[in-house]
Every structure is written in structure tokens, then in C-alpha cells.
Protein backbone atom coordinates (compact mmCIF):
# COMPACT_ATOMS: atom_id res chain seq x y z
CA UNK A 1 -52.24 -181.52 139.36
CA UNK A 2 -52.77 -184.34 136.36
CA UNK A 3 -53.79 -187.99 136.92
CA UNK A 4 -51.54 -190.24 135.33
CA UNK A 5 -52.90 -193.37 133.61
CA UNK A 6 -50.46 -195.87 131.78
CA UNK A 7 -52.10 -197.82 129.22
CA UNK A 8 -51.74 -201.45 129.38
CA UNK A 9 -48.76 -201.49 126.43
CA UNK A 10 -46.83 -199.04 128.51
CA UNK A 11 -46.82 -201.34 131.33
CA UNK A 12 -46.71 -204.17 129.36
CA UNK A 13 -43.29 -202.86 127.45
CA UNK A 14 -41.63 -201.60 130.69
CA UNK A 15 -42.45 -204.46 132.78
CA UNK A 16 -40.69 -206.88 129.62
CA UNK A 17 -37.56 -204.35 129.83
CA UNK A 18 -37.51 -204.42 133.74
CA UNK A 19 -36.86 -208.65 133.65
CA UNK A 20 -34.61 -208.35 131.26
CA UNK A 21 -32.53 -205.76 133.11
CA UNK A 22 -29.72 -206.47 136.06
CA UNK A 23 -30.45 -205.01 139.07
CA UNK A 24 -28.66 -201.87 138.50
CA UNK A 25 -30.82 -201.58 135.30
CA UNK A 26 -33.81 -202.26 136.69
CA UNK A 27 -32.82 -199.83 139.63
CA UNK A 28 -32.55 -196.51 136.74
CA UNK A 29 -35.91 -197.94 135.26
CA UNK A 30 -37.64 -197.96 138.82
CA UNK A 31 -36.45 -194.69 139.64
CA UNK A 32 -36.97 -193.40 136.44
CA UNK A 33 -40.98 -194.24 136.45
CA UNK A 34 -41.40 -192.34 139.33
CA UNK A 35 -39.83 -189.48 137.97
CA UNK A 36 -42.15 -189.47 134.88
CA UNK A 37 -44.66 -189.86 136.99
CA UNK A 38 -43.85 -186.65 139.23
CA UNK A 39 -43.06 -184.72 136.29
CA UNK A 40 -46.43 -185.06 134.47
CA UNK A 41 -48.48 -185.13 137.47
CA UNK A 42 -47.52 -181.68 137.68
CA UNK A 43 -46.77 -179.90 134.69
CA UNK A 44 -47.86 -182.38 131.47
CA UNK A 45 -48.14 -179.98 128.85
CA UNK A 46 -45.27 -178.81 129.66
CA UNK A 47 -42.77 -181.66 129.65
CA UNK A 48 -40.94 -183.10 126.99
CA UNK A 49 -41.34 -182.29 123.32
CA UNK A 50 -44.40 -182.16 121.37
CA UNK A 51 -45.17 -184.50 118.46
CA UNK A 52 -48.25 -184.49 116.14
CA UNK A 53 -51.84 -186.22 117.23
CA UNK A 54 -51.51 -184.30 120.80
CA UNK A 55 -48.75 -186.42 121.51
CA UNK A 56 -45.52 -185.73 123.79
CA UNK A 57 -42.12 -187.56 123.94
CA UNK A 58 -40.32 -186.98 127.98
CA UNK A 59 -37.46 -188.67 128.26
CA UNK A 60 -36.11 -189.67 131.49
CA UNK A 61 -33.19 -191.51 130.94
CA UNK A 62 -32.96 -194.56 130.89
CA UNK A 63 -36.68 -194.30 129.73
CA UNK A 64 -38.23 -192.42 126.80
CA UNK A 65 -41.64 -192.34 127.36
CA UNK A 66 -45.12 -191.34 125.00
CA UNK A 67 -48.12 -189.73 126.42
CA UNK A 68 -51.16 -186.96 125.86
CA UNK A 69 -52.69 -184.78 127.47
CA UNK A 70 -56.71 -185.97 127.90
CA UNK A 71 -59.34 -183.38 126.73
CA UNK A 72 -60.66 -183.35 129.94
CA UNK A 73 -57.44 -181.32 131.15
CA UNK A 74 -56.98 -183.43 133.94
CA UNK A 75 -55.38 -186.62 132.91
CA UNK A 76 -52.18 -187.58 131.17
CA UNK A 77 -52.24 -191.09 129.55
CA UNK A 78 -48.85 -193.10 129.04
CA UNK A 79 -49.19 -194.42 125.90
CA UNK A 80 -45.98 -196.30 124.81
CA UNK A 81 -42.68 -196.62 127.28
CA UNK A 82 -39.20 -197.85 126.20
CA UNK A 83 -35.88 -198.41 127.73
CA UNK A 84 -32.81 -196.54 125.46
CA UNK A 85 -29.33 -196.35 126.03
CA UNK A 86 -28.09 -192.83 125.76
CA UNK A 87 -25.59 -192.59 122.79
CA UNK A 88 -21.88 -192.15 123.44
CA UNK A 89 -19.99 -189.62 122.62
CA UNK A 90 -17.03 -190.03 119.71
């Protein structure tokens, strides 16, 4: 089991995103954090894809989301959160 710590910026962007969104928007994003959380509270360095500087991208739609792995093995820190619309198909 990981501890997960957002950084400020994470919050900061997701909470901006949240009042911008309608309800039903701001429903996906709610239930979309707690899904990220789940997820890398217990498997982190196994979710999403791996990026250079330790660095993973999860995304949990409508959320992509950037976090690491701590060197103490036992936290996961949310560095950078952003609501995306999923591209449509042709």
C-alpha cells in the first residue's frame, strides 16, 4: 500500500478545471480523483506508462495525471493533473 501526496500544482490545476466544469464535468473529474487515487495507492509502479526522471503518466479519463514513485518506496507524489477530452474518432 502507497501514500499518495498531491503537490500543491496538482491541486491547484484540478481544482481551476473543476469550477470551470458543469456539473456533469465536474462529476467525471470527482470520480475520476478517486480512482487515481485507488489505483496508485495500490499498485504505483505499476500504473500508467513510464516517462523519463522516474516519472509516470495514468490516465483516468477525463484526467491525465503525472506522478513518481518516492525513493522511500512508500509514497507516490502527484505532480501535475489535467483535464483532456478524449479524441473522437473519424
Amino acid at each position: 500500500m502507497y501514500r499518495v501526496r498531491w503537490e500543491r500544482r496538482a491541486l491547484d490545476s484540478l481544482m481551476s478545471a473543476w469550477m470551470a466544469a458543469d456539473s456533469a464535468l465536474r462529476q467525471q473529474i470527482t470520480d475520476a480523483t478517486a480512482m487515481v487515487d485507488q489505483r496508485l495507492r495500490r499498485n504505483a509502479p505499476n500504473e500508467g506508462e513510464s516517462r523519463d526522471r522516474n516519472r509516470r503518466f495514468l490516465f483516468v479519463a477525463p484526467l491525465a495525471v503525472t506522478f513518481r514513485v518516492e525513493t522511500d518506496g512508500q509514497t507516490v507524489s502527484v505532480l501535475h493533473a489535467r483535464v483532456y477530452r478524449p479524441r473522437q474518432q473519424p
